[in-house]
Protein backbone atom coordinates (compact mmCIF):
# COMPACT_ATOMS: atom_id res chain seq x y z
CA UNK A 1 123.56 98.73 115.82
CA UNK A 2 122.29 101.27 118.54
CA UNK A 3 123.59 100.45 122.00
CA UNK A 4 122.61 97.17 123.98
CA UNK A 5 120.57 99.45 126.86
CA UNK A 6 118.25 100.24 123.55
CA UNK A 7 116.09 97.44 123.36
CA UNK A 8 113.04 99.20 124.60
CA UNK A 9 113.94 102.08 121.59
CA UNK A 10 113.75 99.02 119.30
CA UNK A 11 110.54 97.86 119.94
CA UNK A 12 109.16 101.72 119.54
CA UNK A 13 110.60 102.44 116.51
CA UNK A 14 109.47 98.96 115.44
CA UNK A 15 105.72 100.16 116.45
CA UNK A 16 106.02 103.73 114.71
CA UNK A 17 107.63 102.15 111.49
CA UNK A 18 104.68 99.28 111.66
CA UNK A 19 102.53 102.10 111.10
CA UNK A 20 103.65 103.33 107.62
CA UNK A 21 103.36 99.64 106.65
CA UNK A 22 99.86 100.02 107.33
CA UNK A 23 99.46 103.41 105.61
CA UNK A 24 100.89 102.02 102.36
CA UNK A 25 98.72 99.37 102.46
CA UNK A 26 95.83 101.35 103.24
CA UNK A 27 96.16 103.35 100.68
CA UNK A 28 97.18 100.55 98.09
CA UNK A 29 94.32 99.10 98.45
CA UNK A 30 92.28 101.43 97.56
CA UNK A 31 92.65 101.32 93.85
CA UNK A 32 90.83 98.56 93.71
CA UNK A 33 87.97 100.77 94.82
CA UNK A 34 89.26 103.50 92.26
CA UNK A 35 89.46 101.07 89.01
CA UNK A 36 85.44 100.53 88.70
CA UNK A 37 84.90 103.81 89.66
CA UNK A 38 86.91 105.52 87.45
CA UNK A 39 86.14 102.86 84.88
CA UNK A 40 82.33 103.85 84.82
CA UNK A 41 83.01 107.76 85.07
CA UNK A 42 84.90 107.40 82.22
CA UNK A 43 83.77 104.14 79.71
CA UNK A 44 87.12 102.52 79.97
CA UNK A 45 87.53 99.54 78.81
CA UNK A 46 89.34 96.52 81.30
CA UNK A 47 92.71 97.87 79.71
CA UNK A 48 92.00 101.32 80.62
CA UNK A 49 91.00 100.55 83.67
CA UNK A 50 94.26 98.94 84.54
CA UNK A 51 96.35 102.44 83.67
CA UNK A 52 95.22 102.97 87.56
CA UNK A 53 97.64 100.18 88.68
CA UNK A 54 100.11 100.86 85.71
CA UNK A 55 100.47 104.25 86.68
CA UNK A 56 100.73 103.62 90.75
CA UNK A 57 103.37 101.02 90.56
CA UNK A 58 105.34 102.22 87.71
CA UNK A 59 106.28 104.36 90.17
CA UNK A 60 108.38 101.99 91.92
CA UNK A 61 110.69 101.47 88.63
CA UNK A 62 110.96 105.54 87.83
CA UNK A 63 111.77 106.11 91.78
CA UNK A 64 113.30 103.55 93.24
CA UNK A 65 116.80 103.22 93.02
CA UNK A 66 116.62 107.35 93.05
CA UNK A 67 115.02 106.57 96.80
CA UNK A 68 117.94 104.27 97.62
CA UNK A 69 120.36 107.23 97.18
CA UNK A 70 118.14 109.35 98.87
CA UNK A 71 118.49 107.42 102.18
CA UNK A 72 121.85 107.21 101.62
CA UNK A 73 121.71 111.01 101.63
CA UNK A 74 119.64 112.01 103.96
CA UNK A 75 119.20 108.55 105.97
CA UNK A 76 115.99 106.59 107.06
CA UNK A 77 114.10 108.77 108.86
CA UNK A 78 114.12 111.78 106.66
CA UNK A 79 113.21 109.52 104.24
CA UNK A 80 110.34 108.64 105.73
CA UNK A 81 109.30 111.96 105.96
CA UNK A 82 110.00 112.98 102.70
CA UNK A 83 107.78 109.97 101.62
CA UNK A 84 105.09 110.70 103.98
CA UNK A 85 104.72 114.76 102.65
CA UNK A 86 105.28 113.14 98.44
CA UNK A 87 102.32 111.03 99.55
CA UNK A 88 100.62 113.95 100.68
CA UNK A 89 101.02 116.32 97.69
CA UNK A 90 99.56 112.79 95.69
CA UNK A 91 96.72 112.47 97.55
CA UNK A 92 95.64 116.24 97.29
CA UNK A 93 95.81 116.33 93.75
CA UNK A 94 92.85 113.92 93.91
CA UNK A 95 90.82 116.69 94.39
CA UNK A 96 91.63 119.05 91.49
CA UNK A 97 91.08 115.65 89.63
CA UNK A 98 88.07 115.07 90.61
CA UNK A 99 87.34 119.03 89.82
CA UNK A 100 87.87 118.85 86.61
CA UNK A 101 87.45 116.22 86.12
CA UNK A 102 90.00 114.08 84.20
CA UNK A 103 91.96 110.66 84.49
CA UNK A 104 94.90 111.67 83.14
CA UNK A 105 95.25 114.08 86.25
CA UNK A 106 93.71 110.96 88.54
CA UNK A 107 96.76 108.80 86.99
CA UNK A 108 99.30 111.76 87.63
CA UNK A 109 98.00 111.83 91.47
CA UNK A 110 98.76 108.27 91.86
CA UNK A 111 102.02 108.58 90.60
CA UNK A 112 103.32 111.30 93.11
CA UNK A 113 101.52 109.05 95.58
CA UNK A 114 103.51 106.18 95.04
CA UNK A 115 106.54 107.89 94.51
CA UNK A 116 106.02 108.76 98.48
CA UNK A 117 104.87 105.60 98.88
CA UNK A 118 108.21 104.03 97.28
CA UNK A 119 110.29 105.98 99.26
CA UNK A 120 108.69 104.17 102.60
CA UNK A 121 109.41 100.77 101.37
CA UNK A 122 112.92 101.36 100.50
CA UNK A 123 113.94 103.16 103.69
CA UNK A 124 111.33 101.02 106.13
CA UNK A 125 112.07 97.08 104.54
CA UNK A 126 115.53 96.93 105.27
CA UNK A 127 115.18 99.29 108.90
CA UNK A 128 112.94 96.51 109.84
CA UNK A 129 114.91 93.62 108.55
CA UNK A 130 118.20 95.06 110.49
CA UNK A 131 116.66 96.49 113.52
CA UNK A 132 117.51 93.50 115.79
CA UNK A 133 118.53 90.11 115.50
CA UNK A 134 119.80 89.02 112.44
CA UNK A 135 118.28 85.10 113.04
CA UNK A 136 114.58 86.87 113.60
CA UNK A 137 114.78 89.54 110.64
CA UNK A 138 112.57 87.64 108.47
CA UNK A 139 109.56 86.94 111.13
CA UNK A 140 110.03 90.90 111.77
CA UNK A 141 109.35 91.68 108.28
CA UNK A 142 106.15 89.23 108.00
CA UNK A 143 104.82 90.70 111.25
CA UNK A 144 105.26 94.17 109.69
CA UNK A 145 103.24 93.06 106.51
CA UNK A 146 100.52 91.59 108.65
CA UNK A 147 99.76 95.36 109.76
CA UNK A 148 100.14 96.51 106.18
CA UNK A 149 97.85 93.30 105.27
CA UNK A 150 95.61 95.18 108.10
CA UNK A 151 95.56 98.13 106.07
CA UNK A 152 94.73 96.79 102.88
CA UNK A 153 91.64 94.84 104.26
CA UNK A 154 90.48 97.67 105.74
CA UNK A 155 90.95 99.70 102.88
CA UNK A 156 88.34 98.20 100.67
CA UNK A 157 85.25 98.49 103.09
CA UNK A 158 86.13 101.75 103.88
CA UNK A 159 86.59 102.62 100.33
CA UNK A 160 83.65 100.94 99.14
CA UNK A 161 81.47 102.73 101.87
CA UNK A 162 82.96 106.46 100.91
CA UNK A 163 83.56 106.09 97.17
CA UNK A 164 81.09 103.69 95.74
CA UNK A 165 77.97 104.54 98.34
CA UNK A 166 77.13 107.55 96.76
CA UNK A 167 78.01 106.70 92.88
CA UNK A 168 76.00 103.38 92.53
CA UNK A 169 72.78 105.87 93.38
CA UNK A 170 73.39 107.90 90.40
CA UNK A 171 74.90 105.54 87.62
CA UNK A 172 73.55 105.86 84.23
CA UNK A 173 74.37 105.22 80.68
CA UNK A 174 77.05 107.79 79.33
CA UNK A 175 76.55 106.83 75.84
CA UNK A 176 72.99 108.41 75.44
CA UNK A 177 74.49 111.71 77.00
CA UNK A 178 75.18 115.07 75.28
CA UNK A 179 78.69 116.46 76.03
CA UNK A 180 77.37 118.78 78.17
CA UNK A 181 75.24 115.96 80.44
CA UNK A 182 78.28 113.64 80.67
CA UNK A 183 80.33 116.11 81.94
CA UNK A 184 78.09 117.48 84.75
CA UNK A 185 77.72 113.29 85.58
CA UNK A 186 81.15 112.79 85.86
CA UNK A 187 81.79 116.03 87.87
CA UNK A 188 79.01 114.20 90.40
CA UNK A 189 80.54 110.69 90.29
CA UNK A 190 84.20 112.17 90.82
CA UNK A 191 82.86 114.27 93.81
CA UNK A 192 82.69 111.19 95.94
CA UNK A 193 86.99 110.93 96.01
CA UNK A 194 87.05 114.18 97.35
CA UNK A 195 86.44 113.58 101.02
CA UNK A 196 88.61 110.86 101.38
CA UNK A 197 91.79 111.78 99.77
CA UNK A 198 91.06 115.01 101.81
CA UNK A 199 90.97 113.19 105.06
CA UNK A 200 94.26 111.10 103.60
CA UNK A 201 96.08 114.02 102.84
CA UNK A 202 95.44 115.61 106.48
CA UNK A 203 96.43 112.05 108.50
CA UNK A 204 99.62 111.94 106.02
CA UNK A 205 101.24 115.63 107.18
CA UNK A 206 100.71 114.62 110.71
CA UNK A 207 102.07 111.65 110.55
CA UNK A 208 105.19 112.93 109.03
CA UNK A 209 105.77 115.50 111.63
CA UNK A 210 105.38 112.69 114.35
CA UNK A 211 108.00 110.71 112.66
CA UNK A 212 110.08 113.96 112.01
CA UNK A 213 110.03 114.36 115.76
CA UNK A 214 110.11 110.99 117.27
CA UNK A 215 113.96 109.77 117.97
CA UNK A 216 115.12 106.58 115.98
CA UNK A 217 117.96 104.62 116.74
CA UNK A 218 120.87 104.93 114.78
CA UNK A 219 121.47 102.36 112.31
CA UNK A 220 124.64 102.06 109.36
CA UNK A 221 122.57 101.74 106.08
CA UNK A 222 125.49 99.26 105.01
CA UNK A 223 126.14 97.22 108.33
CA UNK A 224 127.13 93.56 107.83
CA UNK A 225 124.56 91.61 109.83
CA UNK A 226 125.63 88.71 107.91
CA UNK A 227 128.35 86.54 107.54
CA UNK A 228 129.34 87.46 103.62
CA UNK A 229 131.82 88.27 101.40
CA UNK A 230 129.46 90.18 99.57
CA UNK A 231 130.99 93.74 99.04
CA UNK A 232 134.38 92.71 98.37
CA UNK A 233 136.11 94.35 95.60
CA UNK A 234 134.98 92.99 92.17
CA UNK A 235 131.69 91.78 93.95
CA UNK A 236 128.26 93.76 92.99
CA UNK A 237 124.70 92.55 93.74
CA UNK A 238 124.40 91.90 89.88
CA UNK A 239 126.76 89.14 90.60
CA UNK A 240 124.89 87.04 93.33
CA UNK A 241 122.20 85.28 91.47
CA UNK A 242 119.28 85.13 94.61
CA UNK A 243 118.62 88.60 94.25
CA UNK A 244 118.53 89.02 90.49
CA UNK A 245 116.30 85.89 90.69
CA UNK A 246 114.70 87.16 93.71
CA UNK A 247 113.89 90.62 92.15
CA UNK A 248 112.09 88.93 89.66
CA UNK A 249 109.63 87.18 92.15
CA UNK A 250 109.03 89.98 93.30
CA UNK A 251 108.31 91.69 89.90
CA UNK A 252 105.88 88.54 89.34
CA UNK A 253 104.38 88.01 93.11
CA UNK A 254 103.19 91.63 93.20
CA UNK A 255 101.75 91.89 89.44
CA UNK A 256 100.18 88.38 90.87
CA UNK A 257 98.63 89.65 93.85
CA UNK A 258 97.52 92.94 92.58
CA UNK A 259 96.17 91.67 89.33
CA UNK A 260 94.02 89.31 91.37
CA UNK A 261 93.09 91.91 93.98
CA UNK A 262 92.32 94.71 90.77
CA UNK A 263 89.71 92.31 89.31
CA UNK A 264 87.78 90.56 92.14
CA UNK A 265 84.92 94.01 91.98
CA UNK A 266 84.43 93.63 88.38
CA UNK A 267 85.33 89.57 88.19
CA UNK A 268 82.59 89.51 90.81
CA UNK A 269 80.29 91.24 89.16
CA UNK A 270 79.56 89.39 85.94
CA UNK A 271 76.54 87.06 86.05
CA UNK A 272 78.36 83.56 85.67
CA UNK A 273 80.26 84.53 88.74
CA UNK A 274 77.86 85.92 91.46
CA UNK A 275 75.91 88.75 89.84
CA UNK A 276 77.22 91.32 93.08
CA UNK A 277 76.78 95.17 92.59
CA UNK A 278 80.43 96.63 93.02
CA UNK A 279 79.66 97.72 96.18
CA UNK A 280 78.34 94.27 97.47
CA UNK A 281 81.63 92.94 95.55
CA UNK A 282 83.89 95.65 97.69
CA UNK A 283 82.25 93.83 100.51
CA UNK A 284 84.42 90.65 99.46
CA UNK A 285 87.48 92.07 98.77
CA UNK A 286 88.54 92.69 102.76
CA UNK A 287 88.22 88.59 102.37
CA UNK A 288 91.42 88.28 99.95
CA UNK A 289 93.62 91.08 101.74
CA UNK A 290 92.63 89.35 104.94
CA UNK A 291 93.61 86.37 104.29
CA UNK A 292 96.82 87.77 103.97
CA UNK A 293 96.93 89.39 106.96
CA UNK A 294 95.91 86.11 109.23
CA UNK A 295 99.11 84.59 106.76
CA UNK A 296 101.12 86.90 107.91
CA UNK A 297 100.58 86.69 111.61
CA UNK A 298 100.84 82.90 111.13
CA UNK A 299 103.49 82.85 109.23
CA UNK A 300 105.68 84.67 111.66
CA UNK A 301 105.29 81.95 113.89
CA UNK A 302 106.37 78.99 111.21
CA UNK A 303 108.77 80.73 109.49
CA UNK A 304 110.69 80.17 113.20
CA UNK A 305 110.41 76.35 112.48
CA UNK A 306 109.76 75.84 109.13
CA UNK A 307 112.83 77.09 106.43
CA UNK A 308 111.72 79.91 104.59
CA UNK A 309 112.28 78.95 101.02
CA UNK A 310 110.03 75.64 101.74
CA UNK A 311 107.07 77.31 102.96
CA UNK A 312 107.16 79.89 100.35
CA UNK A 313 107.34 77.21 97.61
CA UNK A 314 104.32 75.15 99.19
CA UNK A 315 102.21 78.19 99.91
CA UNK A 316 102.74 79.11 95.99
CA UNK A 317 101.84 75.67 95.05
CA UNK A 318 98.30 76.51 96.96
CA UNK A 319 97.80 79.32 95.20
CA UNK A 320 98.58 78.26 92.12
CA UNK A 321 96.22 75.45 92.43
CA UNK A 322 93.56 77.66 93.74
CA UNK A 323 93.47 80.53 90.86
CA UNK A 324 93.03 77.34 88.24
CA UNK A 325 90.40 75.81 90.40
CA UNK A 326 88.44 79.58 89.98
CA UNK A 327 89.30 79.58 86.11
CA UNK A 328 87.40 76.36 85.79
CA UNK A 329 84.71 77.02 88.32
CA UNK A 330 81.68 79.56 88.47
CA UNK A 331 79.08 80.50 91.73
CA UNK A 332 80.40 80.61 94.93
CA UNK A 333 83.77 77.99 94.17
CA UNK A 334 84.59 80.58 92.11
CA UNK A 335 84.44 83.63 94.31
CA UNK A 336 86.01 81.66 97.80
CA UNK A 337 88.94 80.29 96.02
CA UNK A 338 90.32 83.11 94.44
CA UNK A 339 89.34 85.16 97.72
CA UNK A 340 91.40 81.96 99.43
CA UNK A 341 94.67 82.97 97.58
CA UNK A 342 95.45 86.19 99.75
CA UNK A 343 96.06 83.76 102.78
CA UNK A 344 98.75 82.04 100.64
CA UNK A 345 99.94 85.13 99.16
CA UNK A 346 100.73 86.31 102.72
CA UNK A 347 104.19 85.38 102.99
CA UNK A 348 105.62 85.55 99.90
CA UNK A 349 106.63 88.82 99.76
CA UNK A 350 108.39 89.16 102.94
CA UNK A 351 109.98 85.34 102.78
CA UNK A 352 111.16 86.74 98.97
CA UNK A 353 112.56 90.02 100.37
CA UNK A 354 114.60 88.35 103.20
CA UNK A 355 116.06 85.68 100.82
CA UNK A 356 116.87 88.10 98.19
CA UNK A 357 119.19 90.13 100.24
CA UNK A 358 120.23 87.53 102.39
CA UNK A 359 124.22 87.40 103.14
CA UNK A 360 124.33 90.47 101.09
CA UNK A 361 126.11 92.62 104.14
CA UNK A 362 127.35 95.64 102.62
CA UNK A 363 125.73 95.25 99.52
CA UNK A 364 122.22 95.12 101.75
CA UNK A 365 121.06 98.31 100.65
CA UNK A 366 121.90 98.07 97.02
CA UNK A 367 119.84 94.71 96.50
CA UNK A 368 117.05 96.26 98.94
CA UNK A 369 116.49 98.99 95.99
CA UNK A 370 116.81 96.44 93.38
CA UNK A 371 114.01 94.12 95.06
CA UNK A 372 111.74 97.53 95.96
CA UNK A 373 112.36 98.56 92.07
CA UNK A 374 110.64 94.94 91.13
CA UNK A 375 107.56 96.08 92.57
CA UNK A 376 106.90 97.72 89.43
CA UNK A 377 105.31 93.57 88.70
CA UNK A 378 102.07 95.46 89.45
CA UNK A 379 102.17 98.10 87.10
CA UNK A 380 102.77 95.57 84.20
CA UNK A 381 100.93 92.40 84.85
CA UNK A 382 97.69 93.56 85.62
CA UNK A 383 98.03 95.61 82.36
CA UNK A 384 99.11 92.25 80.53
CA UNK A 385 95.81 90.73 82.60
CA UNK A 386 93.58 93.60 81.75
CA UNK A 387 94.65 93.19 77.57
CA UNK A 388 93.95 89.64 77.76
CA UNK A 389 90.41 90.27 79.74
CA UNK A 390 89.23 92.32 77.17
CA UNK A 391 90.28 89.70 74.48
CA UNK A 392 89.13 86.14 75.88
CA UNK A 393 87.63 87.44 79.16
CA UNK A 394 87.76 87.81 82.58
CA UNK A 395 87.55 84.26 83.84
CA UNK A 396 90.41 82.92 81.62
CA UNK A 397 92.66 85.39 82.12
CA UNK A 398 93.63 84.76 85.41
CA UNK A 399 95.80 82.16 83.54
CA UNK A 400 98.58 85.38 83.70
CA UNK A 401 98.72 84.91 87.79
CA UNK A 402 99.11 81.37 87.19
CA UNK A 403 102.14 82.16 85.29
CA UNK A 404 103.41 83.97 88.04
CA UNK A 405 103.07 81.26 91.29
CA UNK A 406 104.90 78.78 88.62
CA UNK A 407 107.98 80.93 88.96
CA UNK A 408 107.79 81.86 92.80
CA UNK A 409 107.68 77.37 92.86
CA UNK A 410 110.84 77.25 91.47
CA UNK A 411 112.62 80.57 93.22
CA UNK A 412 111.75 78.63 96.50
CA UNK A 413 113.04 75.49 95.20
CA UNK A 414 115.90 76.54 93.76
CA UNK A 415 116.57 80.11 92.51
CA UNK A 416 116.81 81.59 96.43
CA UNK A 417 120.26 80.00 96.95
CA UNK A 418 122.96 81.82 97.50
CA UNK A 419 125.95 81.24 95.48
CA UNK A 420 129.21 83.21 96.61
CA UNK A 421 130.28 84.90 93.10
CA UNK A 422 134.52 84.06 92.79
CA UNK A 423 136.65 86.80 93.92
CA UNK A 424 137.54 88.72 90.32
């Protein structure tokens, strides 16, 4: 821990870290803007389409643990900047992609960009969760999503406005079109990325040099702000069953939450549902990720009364209940239930993270990676969603979140206790 005369340096680092939380989300956010857009540029199918998610959070699997050793290397705040330029170099490779253009060169941007973006979570979860009071860390971390909920409801609007303004003039049928037409349409339709990843990649280099320059308290990456044994010889993280469980919900409550968020555009759009244009359906979308936000906020406050495994089991019981009344449903039930889920999604991932490397002490840092790792749940399941979509349709296969919030029930219930492994 810095000194006790820092308490005023905590709550400014806690500020300038709060602000990459919102970046990420920011700019997670906005492939749901990027999935119909590319998906009509290019005739994907609902499969296809989901390679845009596949390819962002499969980044978290290939770079993870690689970013854990980074911050042991070079520590948090280098990190953070090294994360904040990878972002950078992602998000300007958007425009030779659009140039061209070509999704296989889109998909290749969003990788680099989430490998920057991976690098933030694993260096800025666990600075959060230790900078202060042990008894608060988890109302820290849900008050830190809340701003990157902020980000992500913003995102979509914004998005919407830039991206999908200008392409919903122009959209045609590409299967009447010579070679030579379709490619001077999808030049035009990719042109409308270019601004904004422009802007992004601008506002990323700047904020890396004022986190290069601004001067964070010192924290030990391994510090035991816990009562454990964990880290004793013969113990490993592999043999504490919370966070092997808990990785997995977090592998499931992210493909959950983005499969949901990756569909609402085109699940909004089809005629049984409400018939919306995808820009009138972008519209909606700040709905779900705000929800989450407002969770987030209130959460913080419960989660000081209320134990956290118990609220996250009752708030995936909601949710649960809520995606299967939108399966069964059509009109406007449909749309505001499964838009209702983001406020129930809201603490889940934080509540998950804290009880997944809870008591963990030295071995913190090595179950952090392993639960940032997990977050590749939203490269996969949205795939797995996407396959089934384009087999028995869109309505029904929201079954595959379902899945999910049945296994977050029983990690709050029972998975997220920790069991002290026997000394070997």
């Amino acid at each position: 821990m810095p000194d006790s005369g820092s308490s005023t340096n905590y709550r400014s680092a806690f500020a300038m870290v709060t602000t990459l939380f919102f970046v990420w989300g920011f700019l997670t956010s906005l492939n749901d803007i990027l999935i119909p857009h590319l998906k009509a540029i290019f005739d994907l199918n609902y499969a296809e389409a989901m390679l845009v998610q596949f390819a962002f959070f499969s980044s978290y699997a290939a770079f993870g643990i690689p970013s854990g050793k980074i911050v042991e290397w070079i520590g948090y705040q280098r990190t953070m900047v090294l994360g904040l330029l990878t972002m950078g170099v992602g998000a300007a490779l958007f425009i030779p992609a659009a140039n061209l253009p070509s999704f296989p060169l889109f998909l290749a941007a969003l990788i680099v960009l989430a490998a920057g973006i991976t690098a933030l979570q694993v260096a800025a979860n666990p600075y959060v969760t230790v900078l202060g009071p042990p008894e608060t860390g988890s109302s820290r971390l849900n008050l830190t999503q809340a701003f990157n909920s902020l980000g992500t409801t913003i995102g979509p609007p914004l998005g919407g406005w830039l991206i999908l303004r200008g392409a919903e003039k122009t959209v045609e049928k590409t299967s009447s079109m010579t070679p030579l037409m379709l490619h001077a349409y999808r030049i035009q339709q990719a042109a409308t990325v270019k601004f904004p990843y422009l802007a992004i990649t601008l506002a990323l280099v700047l904020l890396a040099l004022a986190i290069w320059f601004y001067k964070f308290p010192r924290l030990d990456a391994t510090q035991d702000y816990r009562p454990s044994k964990a880290g004793e010889k013969g113990h490993s993280m592999w043999h504490y069953p919370h966070v092997v469980l808990g990785a997995i919900a977090i592998f499931v409550y992210v493909g959950a939450e983005v499969s949901i968020g990756s569909f609402l555009i085109n699940y909004f759009n089809q005629s049984d549902i409400a018939g919306l244009t995808a820009l009138a359906a972008a519209n909606l979308v700040p709905f779900y990720w705000g929800g989450a936000m407002m969770g987030r906020f209130i959460g913080s406050a419960l989660l000081q009364k209320v134990k956290t495994e118990k609220l996250l089991a009752l708030c995936a019981v909601i949710a649960t209940v809520l995606v299967v009344i939108s399966m069964l449903t059509v009109g406007h039930v449909a749309v505001w239930s499964i838009l209702l889920v983001g406020l129930f999604n809201s603490i889940m991932f934080p509540s998950i993270f804290t009880l997944g490397i809870a008591e963990m002490g030295p071995l913190t840092g090595e179950a952090s990676g392993l639960l940032v790792t997990a977050i590749v749940g939203g490269a996969i399941i949205p795939e797995l969603q996407g396959v089934l979509a384009d087999h028995i349709g869109i309505h029904h296969a929201f079954i595959v979140p379902v899945l999910c919030y049945l296994y977050i029930i029983y990690y709050g219930l029972r998975g997220s206790r920790v069991i002290e492994p026997a000394v070997a």
